[in-house]
Protein backbone atom coordinates (compact mmCIF):
# COMPACT_ATOMS: atom_id res chain seq x y z
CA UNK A 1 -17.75 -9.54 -16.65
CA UNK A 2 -20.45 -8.84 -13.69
CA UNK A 3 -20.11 -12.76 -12.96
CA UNK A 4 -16.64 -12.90 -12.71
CA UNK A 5 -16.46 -9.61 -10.25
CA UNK A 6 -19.23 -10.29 -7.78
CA UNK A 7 -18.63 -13.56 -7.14
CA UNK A 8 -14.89 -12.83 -6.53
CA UNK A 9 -15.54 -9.85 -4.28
CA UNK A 10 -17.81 -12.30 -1.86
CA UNK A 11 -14.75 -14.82 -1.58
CA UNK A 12 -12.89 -11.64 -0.38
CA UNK A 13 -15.38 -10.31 1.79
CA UNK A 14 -16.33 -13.96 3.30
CA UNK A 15 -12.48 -13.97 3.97
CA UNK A 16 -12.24 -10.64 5.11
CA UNK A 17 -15.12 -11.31 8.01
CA UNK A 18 -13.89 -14.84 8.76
CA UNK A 19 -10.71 -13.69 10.20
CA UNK A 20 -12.57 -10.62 12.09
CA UNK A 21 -15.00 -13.07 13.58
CA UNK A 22 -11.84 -15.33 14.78
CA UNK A 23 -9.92 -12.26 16.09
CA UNK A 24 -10.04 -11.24 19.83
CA UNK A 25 -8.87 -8.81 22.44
CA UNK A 26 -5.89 -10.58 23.15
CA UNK A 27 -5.05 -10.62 19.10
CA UNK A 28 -4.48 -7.09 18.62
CA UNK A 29 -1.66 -6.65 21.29
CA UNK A 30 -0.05 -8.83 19.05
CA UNK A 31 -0.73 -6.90 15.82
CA UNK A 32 0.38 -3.35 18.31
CA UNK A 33 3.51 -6.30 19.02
CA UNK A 34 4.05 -6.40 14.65
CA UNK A 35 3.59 -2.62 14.08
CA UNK A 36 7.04 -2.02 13.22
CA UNK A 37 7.73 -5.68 10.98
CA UNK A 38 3.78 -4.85 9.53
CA UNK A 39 4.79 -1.13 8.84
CA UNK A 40 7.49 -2.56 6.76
CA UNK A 41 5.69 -4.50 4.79
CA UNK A 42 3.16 -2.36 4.20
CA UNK A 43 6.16 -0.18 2.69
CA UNK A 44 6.76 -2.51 -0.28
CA UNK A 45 3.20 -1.61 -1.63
CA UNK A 46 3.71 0.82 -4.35
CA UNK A 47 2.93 4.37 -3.49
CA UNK A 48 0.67 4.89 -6.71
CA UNK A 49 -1.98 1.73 -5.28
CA UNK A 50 -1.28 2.26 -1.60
CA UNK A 51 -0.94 6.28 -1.31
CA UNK A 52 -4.29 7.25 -0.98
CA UNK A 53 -4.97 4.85 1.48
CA UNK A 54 -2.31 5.09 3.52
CA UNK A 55 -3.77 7.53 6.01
CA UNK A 56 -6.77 5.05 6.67
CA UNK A 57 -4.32 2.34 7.67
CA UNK A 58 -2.53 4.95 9.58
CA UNK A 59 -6.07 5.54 11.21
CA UNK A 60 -6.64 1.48 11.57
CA UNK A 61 -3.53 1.18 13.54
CA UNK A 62 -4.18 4.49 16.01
CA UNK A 63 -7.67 3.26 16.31
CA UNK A 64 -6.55 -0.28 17.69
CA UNK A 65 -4.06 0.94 20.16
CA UNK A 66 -6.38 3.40 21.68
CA UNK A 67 -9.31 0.74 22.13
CA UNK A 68 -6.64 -2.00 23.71
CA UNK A 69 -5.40 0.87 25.96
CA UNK A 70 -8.92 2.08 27.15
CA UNK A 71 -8.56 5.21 25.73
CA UNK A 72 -11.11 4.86 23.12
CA UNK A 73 -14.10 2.17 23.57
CA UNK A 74 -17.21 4.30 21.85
CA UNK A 75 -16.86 1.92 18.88
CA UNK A 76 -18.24 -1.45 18.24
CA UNK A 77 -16.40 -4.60 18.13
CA UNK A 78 -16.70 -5.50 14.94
CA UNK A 79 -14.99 -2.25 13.25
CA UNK A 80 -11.89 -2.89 15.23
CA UNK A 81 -11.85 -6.71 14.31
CA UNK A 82 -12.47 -5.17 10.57
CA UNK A 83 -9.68 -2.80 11.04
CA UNK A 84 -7.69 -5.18 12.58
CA UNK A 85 -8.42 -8.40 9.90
CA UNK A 86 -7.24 -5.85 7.45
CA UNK A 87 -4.12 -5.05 8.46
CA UNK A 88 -2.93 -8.37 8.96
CA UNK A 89 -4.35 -9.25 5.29
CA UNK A 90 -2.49 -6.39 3.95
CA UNK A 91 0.64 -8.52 5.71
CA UNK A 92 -0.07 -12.30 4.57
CA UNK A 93 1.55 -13.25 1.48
CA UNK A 94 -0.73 -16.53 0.78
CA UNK A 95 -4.47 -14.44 0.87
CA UNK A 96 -6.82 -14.62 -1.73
CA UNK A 97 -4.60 -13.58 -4.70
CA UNK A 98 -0.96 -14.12 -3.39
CA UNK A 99 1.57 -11.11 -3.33
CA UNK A 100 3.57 -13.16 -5.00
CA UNK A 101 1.80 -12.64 -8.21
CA UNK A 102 2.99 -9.07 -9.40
CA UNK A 103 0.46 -6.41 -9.27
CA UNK A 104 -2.24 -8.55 -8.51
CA UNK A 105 -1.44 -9.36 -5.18
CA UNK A 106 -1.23 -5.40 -4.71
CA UNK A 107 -4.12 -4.41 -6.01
CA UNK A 108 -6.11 -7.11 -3.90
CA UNK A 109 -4.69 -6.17 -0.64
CA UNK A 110 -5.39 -2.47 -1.41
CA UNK A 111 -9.53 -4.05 -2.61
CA UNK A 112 -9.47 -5.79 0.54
CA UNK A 113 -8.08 -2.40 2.60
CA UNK A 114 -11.12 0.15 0.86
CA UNK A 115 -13.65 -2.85 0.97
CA UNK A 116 -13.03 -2.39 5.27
CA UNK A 117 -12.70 0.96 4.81
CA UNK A 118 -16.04 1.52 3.21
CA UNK A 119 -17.58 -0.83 5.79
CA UNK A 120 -16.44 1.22 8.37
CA UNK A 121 -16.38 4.47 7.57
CA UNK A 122 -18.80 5.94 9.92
CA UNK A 123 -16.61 4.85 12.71
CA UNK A 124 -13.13 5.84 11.27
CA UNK A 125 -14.66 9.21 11.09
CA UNK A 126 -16.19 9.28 14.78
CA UNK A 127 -12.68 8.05 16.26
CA UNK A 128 -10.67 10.76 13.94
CA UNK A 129 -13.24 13.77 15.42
CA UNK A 130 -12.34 12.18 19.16
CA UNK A 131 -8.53 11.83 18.24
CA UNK A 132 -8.58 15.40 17.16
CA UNK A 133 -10.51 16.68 20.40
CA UNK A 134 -8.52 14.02 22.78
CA UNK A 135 -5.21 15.60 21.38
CA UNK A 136 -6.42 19.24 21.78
CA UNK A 137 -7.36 18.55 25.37
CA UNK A 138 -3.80 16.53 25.39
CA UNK A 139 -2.65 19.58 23.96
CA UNK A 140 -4.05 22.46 26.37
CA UNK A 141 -3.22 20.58 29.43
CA UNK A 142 0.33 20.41 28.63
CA UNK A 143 0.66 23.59 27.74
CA UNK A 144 0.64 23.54 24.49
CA UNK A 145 -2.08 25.84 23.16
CA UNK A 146 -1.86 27.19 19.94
CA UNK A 147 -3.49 30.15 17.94
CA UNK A 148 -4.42 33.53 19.60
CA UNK A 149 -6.18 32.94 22.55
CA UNK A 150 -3.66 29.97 23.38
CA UNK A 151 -1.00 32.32 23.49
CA UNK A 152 -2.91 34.74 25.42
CA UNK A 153 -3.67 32.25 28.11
CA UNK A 154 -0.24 31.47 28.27
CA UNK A 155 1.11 34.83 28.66
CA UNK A 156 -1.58 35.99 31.19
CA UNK A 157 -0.91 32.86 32.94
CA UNK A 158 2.92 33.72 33.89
């Protein structure tokens, strides 16, 4: 069984890092271009394989927008091409095991999404801790401060 699973996992991963190392700046303002026609597809993935995940692709796609836009460059290159390669694997119906092919197709799109997940993990988490401190600052400077001492520096501010 161990020489049927490893040697299929390396076909995924050589895949997987092929079409990061094609991938360029200019390629994700097309994927950010797809969100809404890749968000559907995405859809059609039953919750029970997909669910868990969700959130990380959720993270993939806020993590891409906010490097293209300058927001967020603390991250190397190669997580967003990861990030990015799996999105649009997620979204191609002839990959490795084609969607086509109940289940199967699933269940190696969602492989492919927690193999880049794993792989990148360390960054996902480091751009989730700035998203969360960028949209606090967002946050306070708007005027939008929440808890106790928010509130008290908005009504000692009027």
């Amino acid at each position: 069984m161990e020489k049927i699973k490893k040697p299929a996992k390396l076909a995924v991963k050589k895949e997987i890092e092929a079409t990061a190392k094609k991938l360029t700046k200019n390629d994700l303002g097309g994927i950010i271009a797809r969100e809404k026609e890749i968000r559907q597809n995405i859809k059609k993935f039953s919750p029970s394989l997909f669910g868990e995940i969700q959130g990380d692709v959720e993270t993939f796609y806020s993590m891409i927008k906010d490097y293209k836009d300058g927001k967020y460059t603390e991250i190397p290159w190669y997580a967003i091409a990861m990030a990015a390669a799996a999105i649009l694997y997620l979204t191609d119906p002839f990959d490795l095991i084609p969607d086509s092919i109940p289940g199967l197709g699933e269940v190696n799109d969602v492989l492919i999404v927690i193999g880049v997940i794993t792989a990148v993990k360390a960054e996902l988490e480091r751009y989730r801790k700035w998203k969360k401190s960028e949209q606090h600052q967002t946050g306070q400077k708007n005027g939008q401060n929440k808890g106790v001492i928010g509130r008290l520096i908005k009504e000692y501010s009027r």
